[in-house]
Protein backbone atom coordinates (compact mmCIF):
# COMPACT_ATOMS: atom_id res chain seq x y z
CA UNK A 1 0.00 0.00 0.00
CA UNK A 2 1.24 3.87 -0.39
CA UNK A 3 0.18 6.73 1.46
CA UNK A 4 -0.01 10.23 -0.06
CA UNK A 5 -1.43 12.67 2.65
CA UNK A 6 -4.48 10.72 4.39
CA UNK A 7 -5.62 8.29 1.43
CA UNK A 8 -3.73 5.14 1.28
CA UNK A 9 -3.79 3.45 -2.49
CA UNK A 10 -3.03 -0.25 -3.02
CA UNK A 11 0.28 -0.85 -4.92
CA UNK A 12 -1.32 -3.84 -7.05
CA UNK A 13 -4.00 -1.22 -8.64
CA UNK A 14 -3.91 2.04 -7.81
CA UNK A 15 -7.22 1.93 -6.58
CA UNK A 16 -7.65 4.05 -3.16
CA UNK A 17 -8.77 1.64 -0.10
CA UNK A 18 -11.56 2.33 1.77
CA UNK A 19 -11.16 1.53 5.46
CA UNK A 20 -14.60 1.39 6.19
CA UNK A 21 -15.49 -1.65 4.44
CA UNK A 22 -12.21 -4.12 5.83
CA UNK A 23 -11.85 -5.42 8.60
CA UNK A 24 -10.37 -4.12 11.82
CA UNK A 25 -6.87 -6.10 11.30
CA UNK A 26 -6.64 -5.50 7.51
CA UNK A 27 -7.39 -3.54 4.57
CA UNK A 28 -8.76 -5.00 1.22
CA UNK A 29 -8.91 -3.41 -1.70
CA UNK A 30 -12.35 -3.61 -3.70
CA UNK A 31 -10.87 -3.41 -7.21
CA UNK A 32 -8.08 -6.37 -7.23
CA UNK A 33 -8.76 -8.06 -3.81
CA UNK A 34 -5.22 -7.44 -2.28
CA UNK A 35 -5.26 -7.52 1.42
CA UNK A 36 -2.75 -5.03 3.55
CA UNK A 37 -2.21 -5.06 7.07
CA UNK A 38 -3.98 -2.25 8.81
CA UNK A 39 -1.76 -2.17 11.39
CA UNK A 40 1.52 -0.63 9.08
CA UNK A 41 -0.82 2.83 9.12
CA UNK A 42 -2.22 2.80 12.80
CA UNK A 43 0.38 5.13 13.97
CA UNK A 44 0.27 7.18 10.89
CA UNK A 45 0.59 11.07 11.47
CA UNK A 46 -1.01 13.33 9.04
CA UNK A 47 0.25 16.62 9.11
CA UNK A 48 -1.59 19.78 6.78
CA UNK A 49 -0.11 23.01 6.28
CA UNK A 50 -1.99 25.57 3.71
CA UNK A 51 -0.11 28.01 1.46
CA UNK A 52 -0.14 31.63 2.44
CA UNK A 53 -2.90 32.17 -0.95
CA UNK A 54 -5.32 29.59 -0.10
CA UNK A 55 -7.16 31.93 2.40
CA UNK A 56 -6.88 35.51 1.65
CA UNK A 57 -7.14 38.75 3.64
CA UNK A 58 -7.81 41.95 3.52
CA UNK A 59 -4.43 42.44 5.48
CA UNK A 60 -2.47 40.15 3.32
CA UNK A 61 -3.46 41.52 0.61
CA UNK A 62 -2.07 44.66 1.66
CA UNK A 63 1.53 42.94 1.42
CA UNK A 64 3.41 43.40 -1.57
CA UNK A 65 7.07 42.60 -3.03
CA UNK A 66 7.06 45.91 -4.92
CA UNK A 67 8.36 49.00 -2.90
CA UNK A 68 5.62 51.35 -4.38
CA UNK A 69 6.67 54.44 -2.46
CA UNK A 70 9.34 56.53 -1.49
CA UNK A 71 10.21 57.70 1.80
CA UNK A 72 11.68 60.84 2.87
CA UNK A 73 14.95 60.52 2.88
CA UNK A 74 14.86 58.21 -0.62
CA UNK A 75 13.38 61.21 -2.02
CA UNK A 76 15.88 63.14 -4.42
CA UNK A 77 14.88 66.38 -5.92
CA UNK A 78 18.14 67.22 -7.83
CA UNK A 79 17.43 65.93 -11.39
CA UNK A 80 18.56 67.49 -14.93
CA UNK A 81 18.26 70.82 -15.72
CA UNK A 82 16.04 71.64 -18.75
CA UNK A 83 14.51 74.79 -20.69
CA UNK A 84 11.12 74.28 -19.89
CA UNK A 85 8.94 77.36 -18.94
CA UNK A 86 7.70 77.71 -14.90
CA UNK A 87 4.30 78.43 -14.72
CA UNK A 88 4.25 80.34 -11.65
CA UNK A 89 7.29 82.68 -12.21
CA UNK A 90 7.57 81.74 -16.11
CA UNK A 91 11.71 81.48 -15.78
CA UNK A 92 12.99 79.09 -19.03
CA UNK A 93 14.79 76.40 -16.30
CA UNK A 94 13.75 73.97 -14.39
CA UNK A 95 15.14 70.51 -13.10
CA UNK A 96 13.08 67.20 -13.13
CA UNK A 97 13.39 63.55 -12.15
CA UNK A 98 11.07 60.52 -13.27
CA UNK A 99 9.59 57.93 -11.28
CA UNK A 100 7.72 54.85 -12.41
CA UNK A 101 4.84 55.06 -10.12
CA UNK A 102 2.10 53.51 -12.49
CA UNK A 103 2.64 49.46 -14.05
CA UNK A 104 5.49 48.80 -16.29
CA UNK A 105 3.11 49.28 -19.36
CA UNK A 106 2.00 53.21 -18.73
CA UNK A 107 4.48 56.13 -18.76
CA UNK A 108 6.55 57.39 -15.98
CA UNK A 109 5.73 60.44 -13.99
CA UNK A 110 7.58 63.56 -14.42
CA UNK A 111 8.12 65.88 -11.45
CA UNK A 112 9.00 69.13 -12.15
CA UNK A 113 10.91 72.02 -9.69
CA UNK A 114 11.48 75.40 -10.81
CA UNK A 115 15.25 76.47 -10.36
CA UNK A 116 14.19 80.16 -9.27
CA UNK A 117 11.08 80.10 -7.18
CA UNK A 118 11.15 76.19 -6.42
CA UNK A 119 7.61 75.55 -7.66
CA UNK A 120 6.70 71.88 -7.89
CA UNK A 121 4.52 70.19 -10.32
CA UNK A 122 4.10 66.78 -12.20
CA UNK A 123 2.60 65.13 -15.55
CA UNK A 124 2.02 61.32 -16.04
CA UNK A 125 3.60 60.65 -19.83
């Protein structure tokens, strides 16, 4: 006989046995007729773990393997400097930085600081 988990199969067949029709001392399988001795599974241990996914959460399912934000000190502000009009003070430079804040398959996001009067803005490309 094998055991896979908590159902024992008959090595002859493949059939699974059913304890509840053999006898106390034995096991017999209904397809072939082979006969095993109950007793090599009467200390059997069956131990069941289930994966992290099989019961989800409103908590786990906060989780994630991306880092999707920045904090402060990750934060850089210093980025190239480009002639691109302010539209506060309307100076010709400013300095910007990218981040990839959206999936892989949109554009990045652009943020924008002013080199004179340090306004901040951003676009999504």
């Amino acid at each position: 006989m094998s055991v896979v988990g908590s159902l024992i199969f008959c090595n002859d067949c493949g059939a699974l046995l059913d304890s509840a029709g053999s006898s106390r001392n034995s096991l017999n399988c209904s397809q072939c007729g082979a006969s095993y001795d109950s007793q090599a599974f009467e200390n059997l241990t069956v131990t069941t773990k289930s994966s992290d996914s099989a019961f989800p959460s409103a908590l786990r399912l906060k989780r994630s393997v991306v880092k999707t934000s920045l904090g402060r000190d990750e934060q850089t502000e210093e980025g190239a400097t480009i002639n691109e009009k302010c539209p506060q003070c309307g100076k010709d430079e400013m300095q910007y930085y990218s981040l990839q804040l959206r999936s892989a398959d949109e554009g990045a996001t652009i943020f924008y600081t002013c080199t004179d009067c340090g306004y901040k803005f951003s676009t999504n490309n």
